[in-house]
Structure formats: structure tokens, C-alpha cells
Protein backbone atom coordinates (compact mmCIF):
# COMPACT_ATOMS: atom_id res chain seq x y z
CA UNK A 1 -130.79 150.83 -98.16
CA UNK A 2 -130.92 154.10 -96.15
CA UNK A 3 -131.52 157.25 -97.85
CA UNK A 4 -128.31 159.00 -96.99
CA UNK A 5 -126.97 155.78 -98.72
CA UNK A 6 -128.06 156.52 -102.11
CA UNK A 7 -126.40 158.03 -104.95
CA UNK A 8 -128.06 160.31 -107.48
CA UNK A 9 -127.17 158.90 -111.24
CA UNK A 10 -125.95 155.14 -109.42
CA UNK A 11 -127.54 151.73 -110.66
CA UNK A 12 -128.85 149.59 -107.95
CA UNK A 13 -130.75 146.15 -107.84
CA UNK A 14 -134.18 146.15 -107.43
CA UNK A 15 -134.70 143.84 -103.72
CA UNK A 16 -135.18 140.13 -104.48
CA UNK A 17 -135.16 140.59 -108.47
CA UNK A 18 -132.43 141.36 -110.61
CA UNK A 19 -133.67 144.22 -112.45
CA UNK A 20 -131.79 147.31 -112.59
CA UNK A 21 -132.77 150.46 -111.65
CA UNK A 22 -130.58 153.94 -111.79
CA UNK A 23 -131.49 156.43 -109.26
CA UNK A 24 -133.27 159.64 -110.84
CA UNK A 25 -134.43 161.42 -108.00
CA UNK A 26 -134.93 161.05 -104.30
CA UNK A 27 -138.38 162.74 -103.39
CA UNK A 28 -139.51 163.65 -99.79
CA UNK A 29 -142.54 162.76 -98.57
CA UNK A 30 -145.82 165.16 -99.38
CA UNK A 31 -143.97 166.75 -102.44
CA UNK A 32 -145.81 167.63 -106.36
CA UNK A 33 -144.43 163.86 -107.15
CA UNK A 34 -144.77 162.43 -104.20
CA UNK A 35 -148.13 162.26 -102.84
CA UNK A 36 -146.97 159.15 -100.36
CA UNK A 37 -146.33 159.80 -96.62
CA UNK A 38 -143.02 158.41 -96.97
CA UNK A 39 -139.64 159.23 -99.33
CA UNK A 40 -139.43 157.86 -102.44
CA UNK A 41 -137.04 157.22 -105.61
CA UNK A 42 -137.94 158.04 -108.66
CA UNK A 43 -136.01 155.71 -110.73
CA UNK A 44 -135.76 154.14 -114.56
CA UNK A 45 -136.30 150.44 -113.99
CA UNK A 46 -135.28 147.84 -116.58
CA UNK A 47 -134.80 144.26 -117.18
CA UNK A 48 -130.96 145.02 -118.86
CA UNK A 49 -127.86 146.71 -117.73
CA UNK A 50 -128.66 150.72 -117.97
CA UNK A 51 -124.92 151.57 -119.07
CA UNK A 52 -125.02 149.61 -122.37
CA UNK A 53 -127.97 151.69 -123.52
CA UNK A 54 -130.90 149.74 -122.24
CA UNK A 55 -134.16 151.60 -121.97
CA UNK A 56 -136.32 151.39 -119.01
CA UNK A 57 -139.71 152.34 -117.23
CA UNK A 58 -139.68 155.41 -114.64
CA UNK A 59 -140.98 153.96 -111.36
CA UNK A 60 -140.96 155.10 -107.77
CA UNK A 61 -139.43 152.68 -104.99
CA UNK A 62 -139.09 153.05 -101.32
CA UNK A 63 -134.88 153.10 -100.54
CA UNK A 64 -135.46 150.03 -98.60
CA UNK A 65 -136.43 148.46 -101.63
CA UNK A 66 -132.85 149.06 -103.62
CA UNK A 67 -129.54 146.97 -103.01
CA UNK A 68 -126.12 147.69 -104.18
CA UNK A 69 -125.10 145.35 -107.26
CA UNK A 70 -122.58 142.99 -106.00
């Protein structure tokens, strides 16, 4: 998925898994989170639907790694 493509607060797929992850932040490369060369998502990552009141981890994905839910 392209950056310009992604939605602050939206829940996504993580790529080839079915885990969800909602879209916290996007964070440019070389920032005080992002110490990576490239833009990243910080996003909370979980095994259950996010909008029924699932918790979940806070991880940081490339875009390309996220897919719309179908």
C-alpha cells in the first residue's frame, strides 16, 4: 500500500496474515521514532478485530506491508 494510501485511525491487514492492525501514526524516515532510512507505521497489531475492544501490541510496519480488509 502506498503511503498517500493510508488512513490515520483505519484498520488494515497485516500482508499474508490476518492480523489486524489500526494505523497510529505514519513516521518519516530519520525522525525521534524512526531511526530507519525508510517511512514507517506505527501501528497496534492484534490477533482480533480492534473495533470490538481487542487489545493489541504497538509495532512499526513498512506501508507496503498493510492491505485493505476485504
Amino acid at each position: 500500500m502506498r503511503i498517500k494510501d493510508i488512513v490515520i485511525g483505519e484498520i488494515y491487514h497485516k500482508k499474508d496474515t490476518r492480523y489486524y492492525a489500526k494505523v497510529l501514526k505514519v513516521l518519516p524516515p530519520n525522525t525521534d521514532e524512526n531511526y530507519n532510512c525508510y517511512t514507517v507505521c506505527k501501528v497496534e497489531y492484534s490477533t482480533q478485530p480492534l473495533d470490538k475492544g481487542a487489545w493489541g501490541f504497538i509495532k512499526y510496519f513498512k506501508p507496503s506491508d498493510l492491505e485493505k480488509i476485504k
